[in-house]
Protein backbone atom coordinates (compact mmCIF):
# COMPACT_ATOMS: atom_id res chain seq x y z
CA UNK A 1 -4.31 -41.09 -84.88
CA UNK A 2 -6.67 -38.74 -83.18
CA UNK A 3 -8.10 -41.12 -80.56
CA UNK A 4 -4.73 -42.48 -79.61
CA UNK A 5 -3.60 -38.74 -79.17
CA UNK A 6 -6.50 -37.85 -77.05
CA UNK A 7 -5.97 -41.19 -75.12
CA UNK A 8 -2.23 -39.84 -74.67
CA UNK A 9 -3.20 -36.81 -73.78
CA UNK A 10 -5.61 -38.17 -71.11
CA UNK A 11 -2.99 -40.07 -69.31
CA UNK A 12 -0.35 -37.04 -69.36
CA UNK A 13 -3.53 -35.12 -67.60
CA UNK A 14 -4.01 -37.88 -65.02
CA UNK A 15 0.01 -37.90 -64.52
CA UNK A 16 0.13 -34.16 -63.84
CA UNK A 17 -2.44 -34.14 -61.51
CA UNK A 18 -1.29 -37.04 -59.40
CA UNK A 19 2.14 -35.55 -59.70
CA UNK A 20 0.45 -32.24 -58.53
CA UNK A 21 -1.46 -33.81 -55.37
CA UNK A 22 1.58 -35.99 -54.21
CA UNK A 23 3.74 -32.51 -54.27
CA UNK A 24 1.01 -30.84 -52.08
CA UNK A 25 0.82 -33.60 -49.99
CA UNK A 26 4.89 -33.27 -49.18
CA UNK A 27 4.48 -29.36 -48.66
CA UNK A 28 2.23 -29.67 -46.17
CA UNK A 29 2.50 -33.34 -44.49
CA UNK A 30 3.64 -31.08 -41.58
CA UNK A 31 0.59 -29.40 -40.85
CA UNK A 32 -0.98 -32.15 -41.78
CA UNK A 33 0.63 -34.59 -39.33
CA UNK A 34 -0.07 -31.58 -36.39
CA UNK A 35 -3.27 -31.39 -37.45
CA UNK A 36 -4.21 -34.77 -37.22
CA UNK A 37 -2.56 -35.59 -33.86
CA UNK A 38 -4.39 -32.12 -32.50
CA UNK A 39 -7.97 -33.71 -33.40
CA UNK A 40 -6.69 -37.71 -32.47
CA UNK A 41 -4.22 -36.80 -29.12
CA UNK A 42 -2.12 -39.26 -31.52
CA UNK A 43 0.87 -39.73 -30.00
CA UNK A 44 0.68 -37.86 -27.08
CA UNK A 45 -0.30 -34.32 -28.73
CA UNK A 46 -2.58 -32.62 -26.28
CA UNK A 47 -5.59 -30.77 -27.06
CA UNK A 48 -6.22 -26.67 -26.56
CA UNK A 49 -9.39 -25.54 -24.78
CA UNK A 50 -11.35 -22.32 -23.97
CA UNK A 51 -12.17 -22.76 -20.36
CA UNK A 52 -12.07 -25.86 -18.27
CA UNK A 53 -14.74 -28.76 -18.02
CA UNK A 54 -18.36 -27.70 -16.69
CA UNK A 55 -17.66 -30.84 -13.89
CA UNK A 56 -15.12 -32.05 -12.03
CA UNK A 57 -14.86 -35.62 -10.94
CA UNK A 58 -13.61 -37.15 -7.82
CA UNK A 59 -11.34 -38.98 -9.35
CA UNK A 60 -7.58 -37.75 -9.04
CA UNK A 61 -4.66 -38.05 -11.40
CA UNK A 62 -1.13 -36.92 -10.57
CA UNK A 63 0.85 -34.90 -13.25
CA UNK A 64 4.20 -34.76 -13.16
CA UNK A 65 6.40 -32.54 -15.39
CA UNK A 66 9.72 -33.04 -17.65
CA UNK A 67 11.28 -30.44 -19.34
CA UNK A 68 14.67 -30.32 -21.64
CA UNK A 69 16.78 -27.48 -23.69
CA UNK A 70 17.94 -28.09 -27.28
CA UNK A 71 22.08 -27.88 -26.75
CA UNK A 72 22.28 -24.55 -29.03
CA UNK A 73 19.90 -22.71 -26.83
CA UNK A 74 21.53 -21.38 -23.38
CA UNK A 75 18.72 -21.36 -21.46
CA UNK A 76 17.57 -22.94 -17.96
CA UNK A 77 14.15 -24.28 -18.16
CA UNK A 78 12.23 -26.25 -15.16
CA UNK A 79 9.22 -26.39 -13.20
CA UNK A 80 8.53 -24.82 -10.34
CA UNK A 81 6.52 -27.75 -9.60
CA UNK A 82 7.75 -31.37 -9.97
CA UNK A 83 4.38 -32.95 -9.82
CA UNK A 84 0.46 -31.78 -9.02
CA UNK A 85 -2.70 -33.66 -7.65
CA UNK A 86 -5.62 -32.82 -9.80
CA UNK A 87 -9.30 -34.25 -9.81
CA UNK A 88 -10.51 -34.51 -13.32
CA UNK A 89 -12.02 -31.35 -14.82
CA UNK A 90 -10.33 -29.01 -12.50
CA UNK A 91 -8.50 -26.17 -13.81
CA UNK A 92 -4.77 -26.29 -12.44
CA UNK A 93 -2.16 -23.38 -13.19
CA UNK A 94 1.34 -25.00 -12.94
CA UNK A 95 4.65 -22.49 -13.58
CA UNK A 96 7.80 -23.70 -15.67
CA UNK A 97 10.89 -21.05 -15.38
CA UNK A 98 13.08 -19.76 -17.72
CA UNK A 99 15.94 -18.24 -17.78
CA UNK A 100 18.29 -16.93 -20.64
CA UNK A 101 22.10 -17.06 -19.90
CA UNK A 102 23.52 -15.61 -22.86
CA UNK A 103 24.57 -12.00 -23.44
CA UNK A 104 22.07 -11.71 -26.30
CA UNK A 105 17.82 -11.91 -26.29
CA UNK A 106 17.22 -15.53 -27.64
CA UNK A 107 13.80 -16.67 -29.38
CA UNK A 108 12.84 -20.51 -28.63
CA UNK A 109 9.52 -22.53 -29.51
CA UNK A 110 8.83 -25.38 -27.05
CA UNK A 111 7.64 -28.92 -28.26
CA UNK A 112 5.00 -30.97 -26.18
CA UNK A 113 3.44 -34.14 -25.05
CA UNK A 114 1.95 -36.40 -22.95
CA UNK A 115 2.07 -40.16 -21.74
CA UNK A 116 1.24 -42.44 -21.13
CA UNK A 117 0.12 -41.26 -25.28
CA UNK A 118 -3.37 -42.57 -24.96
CA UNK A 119 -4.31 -40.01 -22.79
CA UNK A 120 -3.36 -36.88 -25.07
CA UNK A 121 -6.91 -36.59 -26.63
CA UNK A 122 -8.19 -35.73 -22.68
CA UNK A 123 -5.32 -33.46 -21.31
CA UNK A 124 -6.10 -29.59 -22.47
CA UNK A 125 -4.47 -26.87 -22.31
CA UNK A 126 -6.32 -23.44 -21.74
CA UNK A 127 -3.26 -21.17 -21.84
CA UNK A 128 0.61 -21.92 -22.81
CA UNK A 129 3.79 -20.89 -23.71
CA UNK A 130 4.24 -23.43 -26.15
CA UNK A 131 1.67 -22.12 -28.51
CA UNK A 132 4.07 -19.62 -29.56
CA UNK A 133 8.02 -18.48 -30.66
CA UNK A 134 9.10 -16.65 -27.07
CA UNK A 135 11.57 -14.36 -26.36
CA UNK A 136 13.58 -13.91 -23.65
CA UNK A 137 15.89 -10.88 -22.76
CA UNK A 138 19.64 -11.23 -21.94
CA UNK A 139 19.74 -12.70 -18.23
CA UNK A 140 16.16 -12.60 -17.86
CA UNK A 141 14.46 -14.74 -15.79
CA UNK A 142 10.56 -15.31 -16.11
CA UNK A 143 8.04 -17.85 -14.66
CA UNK A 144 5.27 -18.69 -17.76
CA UNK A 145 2.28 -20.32 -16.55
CA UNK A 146 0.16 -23.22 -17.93
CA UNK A 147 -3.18 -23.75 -17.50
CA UNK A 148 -4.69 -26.87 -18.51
CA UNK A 149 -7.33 -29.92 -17.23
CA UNK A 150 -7.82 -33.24 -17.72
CA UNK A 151 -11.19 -34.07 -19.16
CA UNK A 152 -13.43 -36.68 -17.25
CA UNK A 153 -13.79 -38.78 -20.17
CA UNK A 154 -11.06 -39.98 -19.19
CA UNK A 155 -12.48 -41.80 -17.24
CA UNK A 156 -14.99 -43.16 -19.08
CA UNK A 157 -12.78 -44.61 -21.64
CA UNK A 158 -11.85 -48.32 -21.38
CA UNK A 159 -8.41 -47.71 -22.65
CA UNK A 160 -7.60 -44.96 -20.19
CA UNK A 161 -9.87 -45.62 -17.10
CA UNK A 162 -6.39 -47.04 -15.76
CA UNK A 163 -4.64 -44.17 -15.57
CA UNK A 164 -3.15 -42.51 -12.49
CA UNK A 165 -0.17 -40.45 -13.87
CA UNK A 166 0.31 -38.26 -16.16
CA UNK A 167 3.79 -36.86 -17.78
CA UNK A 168 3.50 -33.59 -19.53
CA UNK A 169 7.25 -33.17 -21.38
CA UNK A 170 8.21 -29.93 -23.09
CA UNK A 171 11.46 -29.14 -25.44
CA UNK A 172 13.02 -25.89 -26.11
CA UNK A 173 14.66 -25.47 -29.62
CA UNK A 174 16.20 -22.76 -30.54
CA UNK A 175 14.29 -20.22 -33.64
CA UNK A 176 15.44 -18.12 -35.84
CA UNK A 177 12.76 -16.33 -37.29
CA UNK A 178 12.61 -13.81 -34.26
CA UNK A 179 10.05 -11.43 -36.13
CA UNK A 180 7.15 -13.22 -34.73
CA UNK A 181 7.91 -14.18 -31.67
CA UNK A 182 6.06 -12.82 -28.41
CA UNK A 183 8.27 -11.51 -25.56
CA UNK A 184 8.22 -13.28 -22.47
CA UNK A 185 8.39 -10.40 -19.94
CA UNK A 186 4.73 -10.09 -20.76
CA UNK A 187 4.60 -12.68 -17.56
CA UNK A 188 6.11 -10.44 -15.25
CA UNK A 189 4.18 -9.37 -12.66
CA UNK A 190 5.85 -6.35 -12.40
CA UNK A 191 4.63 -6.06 -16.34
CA UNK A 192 2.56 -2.99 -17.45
CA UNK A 193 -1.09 -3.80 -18.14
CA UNK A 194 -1.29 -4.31 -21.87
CA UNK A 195 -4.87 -3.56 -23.55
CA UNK A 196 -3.52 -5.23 -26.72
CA UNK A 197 -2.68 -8.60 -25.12
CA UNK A 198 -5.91 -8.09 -23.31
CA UNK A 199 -8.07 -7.86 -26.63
CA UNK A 200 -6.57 -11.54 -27.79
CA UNK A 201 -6.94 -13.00 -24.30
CA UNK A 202 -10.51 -11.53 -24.18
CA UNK A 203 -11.12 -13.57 -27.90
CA UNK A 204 -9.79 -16.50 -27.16
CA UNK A 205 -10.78 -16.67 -23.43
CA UNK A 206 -13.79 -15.22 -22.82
CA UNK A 207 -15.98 -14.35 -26.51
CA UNK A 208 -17.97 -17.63 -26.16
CA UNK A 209 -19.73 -16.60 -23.58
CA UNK A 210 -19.22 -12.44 -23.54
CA UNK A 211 -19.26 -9.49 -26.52
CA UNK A 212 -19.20 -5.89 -25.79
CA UNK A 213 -22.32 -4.70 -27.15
CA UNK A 214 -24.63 -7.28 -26.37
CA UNK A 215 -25.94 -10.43 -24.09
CA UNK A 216 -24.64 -13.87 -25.03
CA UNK A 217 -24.50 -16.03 -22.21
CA UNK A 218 -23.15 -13.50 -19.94
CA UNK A 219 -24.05 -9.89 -20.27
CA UNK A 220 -22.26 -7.25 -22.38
CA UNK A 221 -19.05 -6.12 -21.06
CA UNK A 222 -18.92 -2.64 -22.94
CA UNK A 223 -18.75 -0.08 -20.77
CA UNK A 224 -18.38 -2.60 -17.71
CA UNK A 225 -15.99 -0.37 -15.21
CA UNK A 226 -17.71 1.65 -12.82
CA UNK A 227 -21.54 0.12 -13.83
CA UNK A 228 -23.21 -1.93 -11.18
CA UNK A 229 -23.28 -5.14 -11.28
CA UNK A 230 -26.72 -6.60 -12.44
CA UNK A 231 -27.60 -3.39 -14.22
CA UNK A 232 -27.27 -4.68 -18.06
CA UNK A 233 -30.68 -4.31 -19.94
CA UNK A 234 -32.26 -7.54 -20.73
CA UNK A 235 -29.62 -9.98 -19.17
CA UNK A 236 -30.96 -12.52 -16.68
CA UNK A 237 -29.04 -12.28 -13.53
CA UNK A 238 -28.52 -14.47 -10.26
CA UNK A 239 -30.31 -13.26 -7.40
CA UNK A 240 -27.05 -12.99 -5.74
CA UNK A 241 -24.92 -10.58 -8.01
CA UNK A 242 -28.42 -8.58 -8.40
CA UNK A 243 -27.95 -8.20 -4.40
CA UNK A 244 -24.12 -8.01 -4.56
CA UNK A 245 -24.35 -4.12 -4.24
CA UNK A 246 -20.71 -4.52 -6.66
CA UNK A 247 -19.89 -1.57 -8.45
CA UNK A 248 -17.24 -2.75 -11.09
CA UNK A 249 -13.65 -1.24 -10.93
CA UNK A 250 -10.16 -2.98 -11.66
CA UNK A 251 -9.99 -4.82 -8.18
CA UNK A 252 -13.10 -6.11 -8.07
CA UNK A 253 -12.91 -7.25 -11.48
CA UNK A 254 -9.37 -9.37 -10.63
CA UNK A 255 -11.31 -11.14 -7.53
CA UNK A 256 -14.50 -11.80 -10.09
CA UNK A 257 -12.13 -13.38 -12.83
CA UNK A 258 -10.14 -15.39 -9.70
CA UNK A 259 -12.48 -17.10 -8.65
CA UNK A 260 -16.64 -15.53 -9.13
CA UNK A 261 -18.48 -18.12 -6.80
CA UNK A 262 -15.66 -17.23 -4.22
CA UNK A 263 -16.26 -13.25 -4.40
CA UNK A 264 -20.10 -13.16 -4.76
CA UNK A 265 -21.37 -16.56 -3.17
CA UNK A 266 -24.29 -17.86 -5.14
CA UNK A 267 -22.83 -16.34 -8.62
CA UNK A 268 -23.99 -18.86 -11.72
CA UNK A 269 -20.20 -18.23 -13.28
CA UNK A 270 -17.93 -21.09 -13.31
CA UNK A 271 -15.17 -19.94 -15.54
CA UNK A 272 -11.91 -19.00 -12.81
CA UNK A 273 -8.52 -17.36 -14.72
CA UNK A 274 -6.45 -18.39 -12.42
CA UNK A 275 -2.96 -16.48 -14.01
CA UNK A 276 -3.10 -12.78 -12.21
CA UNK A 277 -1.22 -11.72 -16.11
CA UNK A 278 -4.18 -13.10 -17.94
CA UNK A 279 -6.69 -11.10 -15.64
CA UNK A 280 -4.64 -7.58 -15.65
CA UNK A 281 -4.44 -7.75 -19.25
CA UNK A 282 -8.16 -8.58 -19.96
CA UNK A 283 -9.10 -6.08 -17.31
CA UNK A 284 -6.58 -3.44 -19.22
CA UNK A 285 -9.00 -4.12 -22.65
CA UNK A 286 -12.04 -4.05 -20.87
CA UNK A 287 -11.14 -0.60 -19.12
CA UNK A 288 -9.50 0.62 -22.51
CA UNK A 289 -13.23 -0.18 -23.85
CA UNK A 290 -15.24 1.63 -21.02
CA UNK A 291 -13.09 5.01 -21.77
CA UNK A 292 -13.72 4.51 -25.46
CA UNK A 293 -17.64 4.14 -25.23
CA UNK A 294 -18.04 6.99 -23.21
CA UNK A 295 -16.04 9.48 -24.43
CA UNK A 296 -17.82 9.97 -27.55
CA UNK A 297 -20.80 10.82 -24.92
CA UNK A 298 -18.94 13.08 -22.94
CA UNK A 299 -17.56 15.15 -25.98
CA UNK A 300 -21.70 15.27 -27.30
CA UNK A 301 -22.54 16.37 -23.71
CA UNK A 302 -19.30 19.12 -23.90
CA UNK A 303 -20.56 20.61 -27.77
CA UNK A 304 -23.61 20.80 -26.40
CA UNK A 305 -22.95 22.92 -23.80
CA UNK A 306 -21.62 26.07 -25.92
CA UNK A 307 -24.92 26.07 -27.95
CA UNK A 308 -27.50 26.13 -25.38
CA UNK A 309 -25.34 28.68 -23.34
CA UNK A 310 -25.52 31.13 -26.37
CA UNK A 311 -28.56 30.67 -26.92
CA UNK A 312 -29.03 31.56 -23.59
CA UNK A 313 -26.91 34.60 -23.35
CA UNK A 314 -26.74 36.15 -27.06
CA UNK A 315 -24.30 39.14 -27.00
């Protein structure tokens, strides 16, 4: 009897752990699914990217833009744009406007894609509203940008080579969970600078190239407002921003983010944030930073000053 018991108890093992992997594979066939469209573009699921392509071709592709509401969320939602002209690998900011017509702050969380659906793997996205839950205030009105490119792979690939437009669809739904969601004012113009936003734009945006306390493939930003620019120990600069004469506050920061090559001609940077929020807010860290490097300096400089002085004049 003790073989067949082993051999019984054997199967029930094998049963139980099957059983096991089929329930984990229902608990998270969601993510699963996202995932796997994310790395494939399956089905028209676009990609996310950290800055836009290091070329741009000549060819052009026009984008057009579809947007819908779920019926149990009163909100307007549109482009401000119907349709943009873009040359593969260029980094285009497009605006879609919302605007809540209830009484009440609502949360939503858009849906996205992309067709023709072949071409999902090759249309990124650097910055969107659609990455989050967002909240909008009763009545409020707010225009949320979207930064994005279309890679020139495209084309390069045999199945896509074809293409000349591009649809990018969004859906609100309604959420909620409100606890997590961001708030949408934060794309106001009129918007305080916010260090905090800043920090997170400054990780996802700019830390493959740039850390605080040291060179990467641009020199360290700590401390950055009101040094001159080219001054960073060790860093190889162009000859140009060497020359530039720049001496870094918060508007010549904004024109350097906008567009470098177009403030300091000759500049090696090609990474433009085109969204004037993005900028204030990384500018608002950066300058946050600067304060908080030297002020431990400054309050060395100010203890020091007591001692020497009665050292100087003993009573």
């Amino acid at each position: 009897m003790e073989p067949n018991r082993q051999k019984n108890l054997r199967v029930v093992g094998a049963l139980v752990v099957a059983m096991s992997v089929m329930i984990g594979l229902v608990a998270y066939s969601p993510t699963l699914y996202r995932l796997f469209c994310a790395a494939t573009g399956y089905g028209g699921t676009t990609q996310r990217a950290d800055s836009a392509a290091a070329s741009v071709s000549d060819k052009t592709v026009t984008v057009r833009f579809d947007t819908n509401i779920a019926s149990d969320l009163p909100w307007r939602f549109e482009p401000v744009q119907r349709d943009v002209k873009v040359r593969l690998g260029e980094d285009k900011l497009v605006f879609f406007r919302a605007e809540n017509l209830s009484d009440k702050a609502l949360v939503g969380h858009a849906t996205f894609n992309v067709t023709p659906d072949k071409v999902g793997l090759y249309f990124k996205k650097i910055q969107c509203f659609c990455f989050d839950d967002e909240r909008l205030e009763p009545h409020q009105q707010v225009d949320m940008p979207v930064d994005f490119f279309v890679d020139p792979a495209l084309a390069q690939d045999p199945d896509t080579q074809d293409v000349s437009e591009i649809t990018l669809s969004y859906t609100f739904f309604r959420t909620a969970d409100s606890e997590k969601a961001k708030d949408l004012s934060r794309f106001l113009v009129s918007a305080p600078p916010d260090p905090h936003r800043g920090e997170e734009l400054f990780e996802q945006r700019c830390t493959a190239c740039h850390a605080l306390d040291r060179n990467k493939a641009g020199p360290a930003l700590g401390g950055v407002f009101g040094r001159r620019a080219g001054s960073v120990p060790g860093y190889n600069y162009s000859p140009a921003l060497l020359a530039s004469g720049v001496e870094w506050d918060q508007d010549d920061l904004d024109r350097w983010l906008a567009d470098p090559r177009g403030f300091v001609a000759g500049a090696r940077m090609p990474i433009k944030i085109p969204d004037a929020t993005t900028r204030r807010d990384i500018i608002a860290y950066l300058k946050r930073e600067s304060i908080e490097e030297t002020a431990p300096l400054q309050h060395s400089a100010s203890d020091a000053v007591p001692q020497h002085a009665s050292l100087r004049a003993p009573k």
